[in-house]
Structures are given as structure tokens and as C-alpha cells.
C-alpha atoms as a PDB file:
ATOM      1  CA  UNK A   1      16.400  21.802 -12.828  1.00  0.00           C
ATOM      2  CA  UNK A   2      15.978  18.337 -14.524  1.00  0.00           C
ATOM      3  CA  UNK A   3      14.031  17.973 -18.113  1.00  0.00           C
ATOM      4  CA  UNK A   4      11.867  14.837 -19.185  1.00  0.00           C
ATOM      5  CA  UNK A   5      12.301  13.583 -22.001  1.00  0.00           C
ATOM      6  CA  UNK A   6      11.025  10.175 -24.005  1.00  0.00           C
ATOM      7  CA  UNK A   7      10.778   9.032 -27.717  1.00  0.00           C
ATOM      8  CA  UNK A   8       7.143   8.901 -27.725  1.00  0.00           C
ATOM      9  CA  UNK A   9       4.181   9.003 -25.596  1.00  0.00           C
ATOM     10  CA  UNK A  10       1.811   6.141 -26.930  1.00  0.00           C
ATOM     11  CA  UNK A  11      -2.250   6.747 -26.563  1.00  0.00           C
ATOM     12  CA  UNK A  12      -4.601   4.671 -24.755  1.00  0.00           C
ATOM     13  CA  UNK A  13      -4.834   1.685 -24.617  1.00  0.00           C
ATOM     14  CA  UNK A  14      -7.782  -0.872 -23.631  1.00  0.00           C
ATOM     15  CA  UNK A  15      -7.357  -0.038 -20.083  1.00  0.00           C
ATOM     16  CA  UNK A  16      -6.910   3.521 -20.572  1.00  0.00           C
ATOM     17  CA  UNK A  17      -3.499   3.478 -19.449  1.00  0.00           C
ATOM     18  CA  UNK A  18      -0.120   5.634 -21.133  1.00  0.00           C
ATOM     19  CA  UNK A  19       2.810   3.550 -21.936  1.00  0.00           C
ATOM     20  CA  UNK A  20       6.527   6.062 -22.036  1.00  0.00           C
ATOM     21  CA  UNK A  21       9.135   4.332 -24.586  1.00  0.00           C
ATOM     22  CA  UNK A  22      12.189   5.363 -22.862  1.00  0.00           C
ATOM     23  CA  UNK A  23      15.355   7.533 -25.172  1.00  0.00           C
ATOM     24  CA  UNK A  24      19.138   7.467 -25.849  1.00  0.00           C
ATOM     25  CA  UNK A  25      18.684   3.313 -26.997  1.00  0.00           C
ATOM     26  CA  UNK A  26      16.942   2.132 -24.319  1.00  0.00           C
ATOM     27  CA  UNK A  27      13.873   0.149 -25.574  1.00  0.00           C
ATOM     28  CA  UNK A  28      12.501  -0.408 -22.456  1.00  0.00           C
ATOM     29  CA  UNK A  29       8.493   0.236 -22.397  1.00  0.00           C
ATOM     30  CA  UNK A  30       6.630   1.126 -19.502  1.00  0.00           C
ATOM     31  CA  UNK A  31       2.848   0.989 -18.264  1.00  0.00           C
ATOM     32  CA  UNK A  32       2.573   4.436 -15.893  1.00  0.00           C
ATOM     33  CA  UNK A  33      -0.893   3.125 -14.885  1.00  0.00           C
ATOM     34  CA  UNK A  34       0.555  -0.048 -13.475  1.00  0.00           C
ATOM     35  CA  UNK A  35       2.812   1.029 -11.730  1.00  0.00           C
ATOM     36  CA  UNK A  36       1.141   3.701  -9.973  1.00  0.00           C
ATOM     37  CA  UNK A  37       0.117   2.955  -6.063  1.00  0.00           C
ATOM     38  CA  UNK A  38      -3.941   2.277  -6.582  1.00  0.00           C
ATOM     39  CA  UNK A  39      -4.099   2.905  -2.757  1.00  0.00           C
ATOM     40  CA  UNK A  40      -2.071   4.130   0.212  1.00  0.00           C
ATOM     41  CA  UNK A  41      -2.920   5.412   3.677  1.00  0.00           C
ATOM     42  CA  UNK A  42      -0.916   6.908   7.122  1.00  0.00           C
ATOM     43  CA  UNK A  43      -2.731   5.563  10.336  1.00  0.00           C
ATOM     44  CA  UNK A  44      -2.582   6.860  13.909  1.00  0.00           C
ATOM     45  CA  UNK A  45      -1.042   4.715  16.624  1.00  0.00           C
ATOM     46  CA  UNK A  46      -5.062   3.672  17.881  1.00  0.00           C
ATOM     47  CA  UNK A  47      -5.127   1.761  14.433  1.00  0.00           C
ATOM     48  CA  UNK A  48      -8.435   3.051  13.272  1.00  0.00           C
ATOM     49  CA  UNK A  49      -7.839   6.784  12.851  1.00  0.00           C
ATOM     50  CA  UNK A  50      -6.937   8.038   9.161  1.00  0.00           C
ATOM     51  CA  UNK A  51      -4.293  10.038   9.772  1.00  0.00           C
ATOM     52  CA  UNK A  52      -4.046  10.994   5.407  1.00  0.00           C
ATOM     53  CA  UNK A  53      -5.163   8.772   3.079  1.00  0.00           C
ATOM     54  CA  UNK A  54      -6.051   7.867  -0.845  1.00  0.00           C
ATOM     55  CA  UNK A  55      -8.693   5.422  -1.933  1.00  0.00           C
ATOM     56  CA  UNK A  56      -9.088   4.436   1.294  1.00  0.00           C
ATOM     57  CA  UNK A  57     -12.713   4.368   3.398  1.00  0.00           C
ATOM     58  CA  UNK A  58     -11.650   3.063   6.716  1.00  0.00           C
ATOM     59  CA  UNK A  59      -9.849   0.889   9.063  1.00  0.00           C
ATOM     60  CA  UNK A  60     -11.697  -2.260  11.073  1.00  0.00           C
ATOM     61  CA  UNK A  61      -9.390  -2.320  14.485  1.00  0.00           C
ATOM     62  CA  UNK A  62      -9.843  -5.758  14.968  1.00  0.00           C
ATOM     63  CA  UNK A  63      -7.770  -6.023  18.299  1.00  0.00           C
ATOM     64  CA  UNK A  64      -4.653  -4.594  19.746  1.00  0.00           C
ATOM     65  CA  UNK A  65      -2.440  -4.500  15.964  1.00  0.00           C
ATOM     66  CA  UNK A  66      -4.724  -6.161  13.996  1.00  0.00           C
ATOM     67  CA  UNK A  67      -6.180  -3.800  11.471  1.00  0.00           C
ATOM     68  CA  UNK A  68      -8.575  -4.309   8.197  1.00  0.00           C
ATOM     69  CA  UNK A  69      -8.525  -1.048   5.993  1.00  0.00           C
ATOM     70  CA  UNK A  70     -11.317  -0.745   2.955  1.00  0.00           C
ATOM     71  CA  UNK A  71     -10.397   0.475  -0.072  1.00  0.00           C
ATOM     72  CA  UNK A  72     -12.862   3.085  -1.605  1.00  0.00           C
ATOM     73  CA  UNK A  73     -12.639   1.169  -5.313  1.00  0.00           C
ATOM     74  CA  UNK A  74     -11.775  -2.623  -5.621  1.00  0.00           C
ATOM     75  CA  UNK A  75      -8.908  -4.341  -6.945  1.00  0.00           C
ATOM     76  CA  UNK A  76      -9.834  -6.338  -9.461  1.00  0.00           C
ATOM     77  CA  UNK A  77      -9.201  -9.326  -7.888  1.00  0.00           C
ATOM     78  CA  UNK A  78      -6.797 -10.388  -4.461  1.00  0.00           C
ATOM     79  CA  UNK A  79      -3.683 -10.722  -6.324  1.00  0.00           C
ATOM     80  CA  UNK A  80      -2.151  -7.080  -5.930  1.00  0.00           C
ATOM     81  CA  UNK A  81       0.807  -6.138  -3.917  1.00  0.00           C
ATOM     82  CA  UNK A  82       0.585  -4.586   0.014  1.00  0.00           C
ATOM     83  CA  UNK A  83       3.288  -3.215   1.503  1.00  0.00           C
ATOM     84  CA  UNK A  84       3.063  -2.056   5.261  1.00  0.00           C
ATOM     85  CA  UNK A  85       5.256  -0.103   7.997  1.00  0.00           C
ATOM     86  CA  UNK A  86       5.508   0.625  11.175  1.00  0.00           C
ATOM     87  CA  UNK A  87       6.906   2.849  13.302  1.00  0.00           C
ATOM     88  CA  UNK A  88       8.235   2.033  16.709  1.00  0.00           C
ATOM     89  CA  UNK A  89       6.454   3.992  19.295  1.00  0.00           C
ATOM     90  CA  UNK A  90       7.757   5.767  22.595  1.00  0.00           C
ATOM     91  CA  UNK A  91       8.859   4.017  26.304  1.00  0.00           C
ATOM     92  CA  UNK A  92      11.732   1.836  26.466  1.00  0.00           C
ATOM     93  CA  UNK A  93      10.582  -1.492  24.538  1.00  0.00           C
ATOM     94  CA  UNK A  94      13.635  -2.250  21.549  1.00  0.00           C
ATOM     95  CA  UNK A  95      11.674  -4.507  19.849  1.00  0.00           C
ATOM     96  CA  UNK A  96      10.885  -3.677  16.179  1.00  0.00           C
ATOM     97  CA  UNK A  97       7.781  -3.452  14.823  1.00  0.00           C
ATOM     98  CA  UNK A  98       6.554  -5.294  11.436  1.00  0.00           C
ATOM     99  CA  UNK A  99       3.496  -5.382   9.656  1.00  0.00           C
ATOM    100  CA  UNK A 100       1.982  -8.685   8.229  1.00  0.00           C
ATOM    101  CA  UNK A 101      -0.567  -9.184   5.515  1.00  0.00           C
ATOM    102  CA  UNK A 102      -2.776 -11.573   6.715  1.00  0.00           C
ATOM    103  CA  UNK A 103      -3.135 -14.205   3.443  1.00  0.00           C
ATOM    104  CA  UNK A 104      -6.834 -15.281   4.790  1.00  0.00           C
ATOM    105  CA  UNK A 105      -8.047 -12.161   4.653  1.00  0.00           C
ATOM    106  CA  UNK A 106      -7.521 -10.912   1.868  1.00  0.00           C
ATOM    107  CA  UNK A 107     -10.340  -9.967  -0.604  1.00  0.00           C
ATOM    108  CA  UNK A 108     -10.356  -7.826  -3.612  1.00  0.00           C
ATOM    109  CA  UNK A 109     -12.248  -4.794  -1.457  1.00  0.00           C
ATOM    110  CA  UNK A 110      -9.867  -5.041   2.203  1.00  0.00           C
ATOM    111  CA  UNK A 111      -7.029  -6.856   3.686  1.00  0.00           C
ATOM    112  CA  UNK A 112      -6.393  -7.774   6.928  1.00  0.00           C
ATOM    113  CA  UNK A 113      -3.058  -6.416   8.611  1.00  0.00           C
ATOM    114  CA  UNK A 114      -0.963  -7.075  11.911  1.00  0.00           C
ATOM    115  CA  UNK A 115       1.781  -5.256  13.701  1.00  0.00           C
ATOM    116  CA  UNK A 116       4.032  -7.236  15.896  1.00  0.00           C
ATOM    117  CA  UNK A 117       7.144  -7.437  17.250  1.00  0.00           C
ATOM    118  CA  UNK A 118       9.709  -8.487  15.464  1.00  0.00           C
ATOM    119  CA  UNK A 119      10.187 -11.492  17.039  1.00  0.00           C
ATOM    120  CA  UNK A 120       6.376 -11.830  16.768  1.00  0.00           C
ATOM    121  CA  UNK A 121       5.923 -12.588  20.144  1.00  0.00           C
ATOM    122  CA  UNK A 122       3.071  -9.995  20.924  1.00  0.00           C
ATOM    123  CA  UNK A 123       0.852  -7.556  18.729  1.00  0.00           C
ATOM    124  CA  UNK A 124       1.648  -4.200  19.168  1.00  0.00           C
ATOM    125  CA  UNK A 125      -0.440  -1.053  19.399  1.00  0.00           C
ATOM    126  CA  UNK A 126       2.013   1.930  19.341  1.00  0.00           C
ATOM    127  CA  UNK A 127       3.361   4.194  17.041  1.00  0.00           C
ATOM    128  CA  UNK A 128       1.681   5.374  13.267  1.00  0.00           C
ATOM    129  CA  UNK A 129       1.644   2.455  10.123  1.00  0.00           C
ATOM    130  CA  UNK A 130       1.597   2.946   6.726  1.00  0.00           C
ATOM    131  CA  UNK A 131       0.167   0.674   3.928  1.00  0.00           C
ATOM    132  CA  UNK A 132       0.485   1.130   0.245  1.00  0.00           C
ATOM    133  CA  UNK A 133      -1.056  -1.197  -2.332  1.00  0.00           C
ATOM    134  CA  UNK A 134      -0.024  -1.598  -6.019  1.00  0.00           C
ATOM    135  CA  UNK A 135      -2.253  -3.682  -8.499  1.00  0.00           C
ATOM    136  CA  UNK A 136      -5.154  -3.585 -10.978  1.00  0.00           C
ATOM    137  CA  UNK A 137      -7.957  -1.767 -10.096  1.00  0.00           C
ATOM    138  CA  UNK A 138     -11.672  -2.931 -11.065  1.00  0.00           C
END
């Protein structure tokens, strides 16, 4: 069984976050709140279906791997951090599958997503995708 322990736990601040002051000498600080995933979801292969989600409304399929999912709250701006995965689906294609934020379409309240190959040569509809985003909240 493993034990937390810090130095001190700091109140709030203006953003009603909790900073931990790590122990034994280390001085490093850290903000829980921003580090904390804001938003994160699990998607069926059809790309629209919520498979398990948080902060999350829904998913625009836009096309064979081309995806938009809404967050419930806004970021406070298009500057936070998405991070996306695929998984290969069944049948006998090798290919690897990535996932692409698509910089255009990007907005504080959704951002537009795409699964390919990895060679990028088609979009690809098959297997589940995960996103999580990291970032300030509104």
C-alpha cells in the first residue's frame, strides 16, 4: 500500500485551483487543476457514437474519419492540448491508424479530428478512437 505525502497543501487560489509543494528537498510546485484532463472521450468505430465520455456533448461525423466532438464547457480559448488514438480495426489492412487535429478547426467549444492511415493515403473508418484534451477551461 503506498502513502501520500507533501509539505503543504496551499488554498485557493484566483482560479480556484490547489497547488502540492512536493517533500524530501524537492521544491518543485505543482498546479493539480492544470494538469488535470478538462475533457476526454472513447468513440465507437461509426465515429459518432459515445462509447464513455467526460465533458463531452457529441461527435459531428463529418465523413468517413473525419470527426468534430463538442465539449460540454469551453476552453477558454483554442490554445489547449488534444491528444487522439486510434485503434486499428479488424480484416487484413496493416496500415496504422493516426489521428490528426485539424488546426482550422479548431475553436474554443470543438475541434475537428481525422483518422488516417499512416501513410495518410486514405481516411479510415474502423476500429474505436480516443481523444483527451488538457487546457484552461472558461
Amino acid at each position: 500500500m503506498s502513502t501520500l505525502r507533501t509539505n503543504a497543501l496551499e488554498g485557493m487560489d484566483a482560479k480556484n485551483s490547489i497547488t502540492i509543494v512536493a517533500g524530501a528537498g524537492n521544491i518543485t510546485t505543482t498546479n493539480v487543476q492544470e494538469g488535470l484532463c478538462k475533457a476526454w472521450l472513447r468513440a465507437d468505430a461509426d465515429g459518432a457514437t459515445l462509447l464513455d465520455s467526460f465533458n463531452m456533448t457529441s461527435i459531428t461525423d463529418n465523413g468517413t474519419g473525419d470527426y468534430t466532438p463538442t465539449f460540454a464547457n469551453d476552453f477558454s480559448n483554442a490554445l489547449y492540448s488534444l491528444t487522439a488514438t486510434a485503434q486499428h480495426g479488424g480484416g487484413d489492412n496493416n496500415d496504422s491508424r493516426i489521428m490528426t487535429q485539424q488546426d482550422r478547426n479548431v475553436t474554443a467549444g470543438a475541434s475537428r479530428i481525422r483518422r488516417t492511415t499512416a501513410n495518410g493515403a486514405s481516411n479510415e473508418n474502423d476500429g474505436d478512437y480516443n481523444v483527451s484534451v488538457h487546457g484552461d477551461l472558461a
